[in-house]
Protein backbone atom coordinates (compact mmCIF):
# COMPACT_ATOMS: atom_id res chain seq x y z
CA UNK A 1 5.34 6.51 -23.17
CA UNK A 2 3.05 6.29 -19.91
CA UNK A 3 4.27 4.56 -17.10
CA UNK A 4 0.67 4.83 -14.89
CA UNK A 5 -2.75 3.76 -16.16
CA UNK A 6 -6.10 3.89 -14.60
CA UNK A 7 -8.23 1.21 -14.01
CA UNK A 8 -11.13 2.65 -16.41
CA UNK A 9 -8.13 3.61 -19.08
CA UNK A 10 -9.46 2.49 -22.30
CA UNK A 11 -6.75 0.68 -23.90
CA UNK A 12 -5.93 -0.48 -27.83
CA UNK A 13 -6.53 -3.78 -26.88
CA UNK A 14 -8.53 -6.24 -24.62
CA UNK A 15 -7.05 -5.27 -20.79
CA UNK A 16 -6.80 -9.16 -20.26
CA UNK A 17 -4.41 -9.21 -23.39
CA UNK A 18 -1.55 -6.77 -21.55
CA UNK A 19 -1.11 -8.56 -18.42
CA UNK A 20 2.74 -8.11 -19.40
CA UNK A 21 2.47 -4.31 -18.78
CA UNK A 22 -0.25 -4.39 -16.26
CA UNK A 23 -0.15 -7.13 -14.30
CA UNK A 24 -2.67 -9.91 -13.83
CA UNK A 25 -3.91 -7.85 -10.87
CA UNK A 26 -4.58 -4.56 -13.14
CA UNK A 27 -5.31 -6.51 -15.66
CA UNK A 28 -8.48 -8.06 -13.85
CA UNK A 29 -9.09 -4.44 -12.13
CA UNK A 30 -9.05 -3.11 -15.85
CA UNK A 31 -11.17 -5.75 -17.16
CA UNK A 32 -13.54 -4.86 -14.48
CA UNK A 33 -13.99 -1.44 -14.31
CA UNK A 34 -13.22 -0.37 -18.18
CA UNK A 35 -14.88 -3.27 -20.07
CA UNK A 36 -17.64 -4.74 -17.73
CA UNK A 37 -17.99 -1.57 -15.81
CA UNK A 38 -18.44 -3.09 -12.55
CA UNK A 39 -18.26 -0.99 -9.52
CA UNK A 40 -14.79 -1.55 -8.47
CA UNK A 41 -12.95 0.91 -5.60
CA UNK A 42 -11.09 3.17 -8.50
CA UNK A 43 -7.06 3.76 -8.30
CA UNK A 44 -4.64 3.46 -11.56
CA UNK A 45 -1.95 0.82 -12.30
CA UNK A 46 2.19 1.29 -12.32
CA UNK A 47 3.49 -0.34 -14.94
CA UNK A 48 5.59 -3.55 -15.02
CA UNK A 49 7.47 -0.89 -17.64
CA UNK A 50 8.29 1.25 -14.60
CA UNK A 51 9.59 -1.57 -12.91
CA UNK A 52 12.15 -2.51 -15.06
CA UNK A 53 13.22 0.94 -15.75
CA UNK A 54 13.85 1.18 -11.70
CA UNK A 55 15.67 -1.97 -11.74
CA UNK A 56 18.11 -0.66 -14.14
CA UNK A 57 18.65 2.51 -13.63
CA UNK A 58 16.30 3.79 -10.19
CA UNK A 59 13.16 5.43 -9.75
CA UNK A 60 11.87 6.87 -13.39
CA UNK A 61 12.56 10.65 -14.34
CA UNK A 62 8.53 11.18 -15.20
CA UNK A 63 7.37 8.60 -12.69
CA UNK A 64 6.68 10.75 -10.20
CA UNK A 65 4.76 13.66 -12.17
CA UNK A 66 2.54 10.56 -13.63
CA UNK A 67 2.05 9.68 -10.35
CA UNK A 68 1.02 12.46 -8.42
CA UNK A 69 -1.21 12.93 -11.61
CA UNK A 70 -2.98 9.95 -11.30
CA UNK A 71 -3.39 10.59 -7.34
CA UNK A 72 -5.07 13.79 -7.86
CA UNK A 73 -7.78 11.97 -10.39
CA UNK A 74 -8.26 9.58 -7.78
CA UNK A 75 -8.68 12.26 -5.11
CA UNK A 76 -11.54 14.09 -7.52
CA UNK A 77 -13.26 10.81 -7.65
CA UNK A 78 -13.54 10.03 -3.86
CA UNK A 79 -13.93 13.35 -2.74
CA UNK A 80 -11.06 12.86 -0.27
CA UNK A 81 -7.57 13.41 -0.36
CA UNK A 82 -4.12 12.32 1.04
CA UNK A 83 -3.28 13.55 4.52
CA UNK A 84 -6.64 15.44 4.30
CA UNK A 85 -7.48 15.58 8.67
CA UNK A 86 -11.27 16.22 7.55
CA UNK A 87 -11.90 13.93 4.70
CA UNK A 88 -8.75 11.35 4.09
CA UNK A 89 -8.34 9.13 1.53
CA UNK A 90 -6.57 6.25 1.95
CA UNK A 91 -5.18 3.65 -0.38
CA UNK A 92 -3.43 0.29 -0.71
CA UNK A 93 -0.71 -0.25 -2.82
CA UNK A 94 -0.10 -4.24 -4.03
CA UNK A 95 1.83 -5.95 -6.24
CA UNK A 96 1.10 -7.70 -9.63
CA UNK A 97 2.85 -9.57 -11.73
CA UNK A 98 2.01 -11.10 -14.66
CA UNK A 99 1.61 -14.75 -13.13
CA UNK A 100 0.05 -15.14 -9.42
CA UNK A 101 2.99 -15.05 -6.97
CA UNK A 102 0.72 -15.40 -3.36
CA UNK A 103 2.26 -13.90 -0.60
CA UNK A 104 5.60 -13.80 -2.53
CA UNK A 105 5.67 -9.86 -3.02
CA UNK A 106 4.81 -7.08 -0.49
CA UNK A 107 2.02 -5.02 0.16
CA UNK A 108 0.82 -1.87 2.00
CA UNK A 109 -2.58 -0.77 3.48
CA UNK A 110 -3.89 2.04 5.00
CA UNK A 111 -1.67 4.33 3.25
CA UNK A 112 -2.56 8.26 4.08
CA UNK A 113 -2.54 8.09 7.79
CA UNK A 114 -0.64 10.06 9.70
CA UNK A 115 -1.23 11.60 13.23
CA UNK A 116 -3.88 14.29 11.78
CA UNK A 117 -5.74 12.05 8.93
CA UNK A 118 -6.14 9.53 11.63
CA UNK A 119 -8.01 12.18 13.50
CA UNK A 120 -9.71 12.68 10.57
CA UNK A 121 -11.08 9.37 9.97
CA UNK A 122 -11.95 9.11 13.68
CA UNK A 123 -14.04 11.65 13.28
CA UNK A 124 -15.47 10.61 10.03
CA UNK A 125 -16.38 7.14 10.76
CA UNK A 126 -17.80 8.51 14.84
CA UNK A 127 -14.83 5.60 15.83
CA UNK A 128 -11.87 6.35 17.21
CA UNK A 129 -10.79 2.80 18.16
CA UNK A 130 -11.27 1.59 14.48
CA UNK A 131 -8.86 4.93 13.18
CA UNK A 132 -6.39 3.88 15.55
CA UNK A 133 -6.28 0.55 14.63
CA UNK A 134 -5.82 1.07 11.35
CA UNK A 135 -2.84 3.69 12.13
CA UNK A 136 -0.61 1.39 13.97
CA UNK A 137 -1.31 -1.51 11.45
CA UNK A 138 -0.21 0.96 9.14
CA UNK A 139 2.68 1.87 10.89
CA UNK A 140 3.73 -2.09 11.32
CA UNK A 141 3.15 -2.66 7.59
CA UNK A 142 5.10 0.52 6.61
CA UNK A 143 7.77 -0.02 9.09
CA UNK A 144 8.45 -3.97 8.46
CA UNK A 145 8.11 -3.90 4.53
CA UNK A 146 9.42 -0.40 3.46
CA UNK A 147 11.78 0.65 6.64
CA UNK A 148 12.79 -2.58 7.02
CA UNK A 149 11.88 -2.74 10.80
CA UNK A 150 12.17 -6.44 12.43
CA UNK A 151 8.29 -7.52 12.91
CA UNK A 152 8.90 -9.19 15.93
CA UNK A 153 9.92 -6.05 17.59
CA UNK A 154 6.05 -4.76 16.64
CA UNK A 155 4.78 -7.64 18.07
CA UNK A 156 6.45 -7.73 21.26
CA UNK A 157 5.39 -4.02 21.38
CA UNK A 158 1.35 -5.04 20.99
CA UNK A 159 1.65 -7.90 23.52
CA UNK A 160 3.29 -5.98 26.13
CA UNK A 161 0.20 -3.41 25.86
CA UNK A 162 -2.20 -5.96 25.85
CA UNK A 163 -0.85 -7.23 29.02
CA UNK A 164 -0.92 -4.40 30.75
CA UNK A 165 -4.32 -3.70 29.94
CA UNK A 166 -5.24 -7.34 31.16
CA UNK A 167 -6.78 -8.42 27.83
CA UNK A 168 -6.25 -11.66 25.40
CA UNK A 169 -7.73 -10.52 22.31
CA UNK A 170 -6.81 -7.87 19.85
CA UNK A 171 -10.11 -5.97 19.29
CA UNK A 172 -10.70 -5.85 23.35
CA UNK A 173 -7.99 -3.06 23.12
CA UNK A 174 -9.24 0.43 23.53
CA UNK A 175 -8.78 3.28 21.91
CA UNK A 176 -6.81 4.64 24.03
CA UNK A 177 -4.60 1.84 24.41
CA UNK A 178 -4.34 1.54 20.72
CA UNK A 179 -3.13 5.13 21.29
CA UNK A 180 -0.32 4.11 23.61
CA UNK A 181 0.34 1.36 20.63
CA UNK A 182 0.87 4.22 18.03
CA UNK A 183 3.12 5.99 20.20
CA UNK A 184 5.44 2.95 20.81
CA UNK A 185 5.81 2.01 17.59
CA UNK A 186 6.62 5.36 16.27
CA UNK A 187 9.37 5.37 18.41
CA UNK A 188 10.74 1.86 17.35
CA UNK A 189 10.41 3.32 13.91
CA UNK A 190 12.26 6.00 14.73
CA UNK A 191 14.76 4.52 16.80
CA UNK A 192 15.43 1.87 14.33
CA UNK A 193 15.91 3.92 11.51
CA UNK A 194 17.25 6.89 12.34
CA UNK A 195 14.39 9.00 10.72
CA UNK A 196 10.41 9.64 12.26
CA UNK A 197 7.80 7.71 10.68
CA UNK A 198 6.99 9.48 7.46
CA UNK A 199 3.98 12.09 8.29
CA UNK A 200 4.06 13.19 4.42
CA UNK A 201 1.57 10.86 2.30
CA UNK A 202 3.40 11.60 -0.76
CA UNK A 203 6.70 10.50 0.78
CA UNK A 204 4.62 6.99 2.45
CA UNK A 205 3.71 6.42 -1.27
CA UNK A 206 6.41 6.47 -2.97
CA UNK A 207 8.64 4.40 -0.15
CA UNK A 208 5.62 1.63 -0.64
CA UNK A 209 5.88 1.66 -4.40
CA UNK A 210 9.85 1.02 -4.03
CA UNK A 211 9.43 -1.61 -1.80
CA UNK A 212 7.06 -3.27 -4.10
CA UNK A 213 9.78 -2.68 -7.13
CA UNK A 214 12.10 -4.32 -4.87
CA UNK A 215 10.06 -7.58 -3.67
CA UNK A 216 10.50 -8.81 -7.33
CA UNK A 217 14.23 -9.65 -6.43
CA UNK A 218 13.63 -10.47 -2.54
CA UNK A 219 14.78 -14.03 -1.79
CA UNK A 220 12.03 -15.63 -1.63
CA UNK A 221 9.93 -14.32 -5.06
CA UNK A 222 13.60 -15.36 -6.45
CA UNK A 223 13.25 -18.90 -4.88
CA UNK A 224 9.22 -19.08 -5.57
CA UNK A 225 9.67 -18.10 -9.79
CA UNK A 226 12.66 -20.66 -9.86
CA UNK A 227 10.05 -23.40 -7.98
CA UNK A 228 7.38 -22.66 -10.34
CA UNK A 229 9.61 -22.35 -13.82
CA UNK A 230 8.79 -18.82 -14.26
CA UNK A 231 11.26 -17.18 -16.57
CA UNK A 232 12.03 -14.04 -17.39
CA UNK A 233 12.63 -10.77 -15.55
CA UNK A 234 9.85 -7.97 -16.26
CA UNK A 235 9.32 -6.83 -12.87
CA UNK A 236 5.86 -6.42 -11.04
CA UNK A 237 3.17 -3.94 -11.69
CA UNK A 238 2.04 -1.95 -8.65
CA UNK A 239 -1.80 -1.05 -7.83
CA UNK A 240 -2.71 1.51 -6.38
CA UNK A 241 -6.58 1.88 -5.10
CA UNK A 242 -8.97 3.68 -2.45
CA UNK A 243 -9.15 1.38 0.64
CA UNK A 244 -12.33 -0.24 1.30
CA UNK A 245 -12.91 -1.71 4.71
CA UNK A 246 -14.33 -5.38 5.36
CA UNK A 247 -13.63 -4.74 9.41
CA UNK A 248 -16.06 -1.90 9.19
């Protein structure tokens, strides 16, 4: 039994039908990009399957071969890869349920960085000040959600710098100060947990798709399904897709 689906899988039945195993989210992606074939960033789909086998019993025995598989079909079609310094690929990696639960379950962007693909993509896009921006949001996403890092402590981290650089707005940073940024909240990471901030993409992905397992039973998706009268426990699917940038 698969666990992982691409988006342009061709399934038995209509995509919008198996919202219990995909998700609404890779449902719609699904929908899009197998049945109307519109021209949507590619990445595949974790099952809501996977989920519930993690819940029970902790990360799936063939999860991660069905993931790395689906990664390196991903890789093929963007011409990029993980971690790659000359032509990274990053990715974001959501959550989706079968009903809408806004801002209820976590999230991850930017997913690939590290301190050589950031080079990389500084290179690639001739702008350094957008790579590093999207590092140390990376870092503070990865660090708050999966490492459990308090976000205030990012925060107080990115005002001090802005401070001492004598600016009020975030994009008036520079590059290099976004640098300095990086730097400081590596350490926090580090400090905080015990362990560096993961440089292996392989390892970042698979700490992101936990934490997305696990923000099924946080608190407040607990207190948000019992609000809305959603029963039932069959997890959250997780999507995983090439990043696209709107602040480009």
């Amino acid at each position: 039994m698969s666990l992982v689906y691409g988006f342009d899988h061709e399934h038995p039945r209509p995509p919008m039908e198996l919202k219990g195993l995909l998700g609404g989210k890779g449902a719609n992606l699904a929908e899009m990009s197998s049945v109307l074939e519109l021209p949507v960033p590619p990445g595949f789909t974790i099952s809501t399957e996977a989920c519930q086998a993690y819940m029970l019993g902790g990360w799936p025995g063939n999860l991660t071969e069905e993931v790395d598989g689906h990664v390196a079909s991903l890789e093929q079609k963007m011409g990029a890869t993980l971690g790659d310094p000359s032509a990274p690929l990053l990715v974001s990696v959501r959550s989706g349920a079968r009903f809408s639960m806004p801002g209820m379950m976590d999230t991850v962007l930017n997913l690939g960085l590290n301190d050589e693909s950031v080079e990389g993509l500084a290179a690639l896009t001739d702008d350094p000040r957008f790579a590093y921006d999207s590092y140390r949001r990376f870092i503070q996403m990865y660090g708050k959600i999966v490492s459990g890092v308090d976000g205030e402590s990012f925060d107080a981290i990115f005002d001090g710098v802005k401070q001492r650089a004598g600016v009020a707005m975030d994009h008036e940073l520079s590059a290099d100060a976004l640098g300095d940024v990086i730097d400081q909240y590596k350490d926090l990471v580090e400090r905080e947990t015990g362990e560096p901030f993961p440089q292996v993409p392989a390892d970042q992905l698979r700490g992101a798709i936990e934490a997305v397992f696990g923000s099924w039973m946080s608190p407040r998706a607990i207190a948000y399904r019992r609000r809305e009268h959603i029963t039932g426990n069959e997890g959250t699917a997780v999507n995983v897709q090439a990043m696209v940038f709107g602040n480009r």
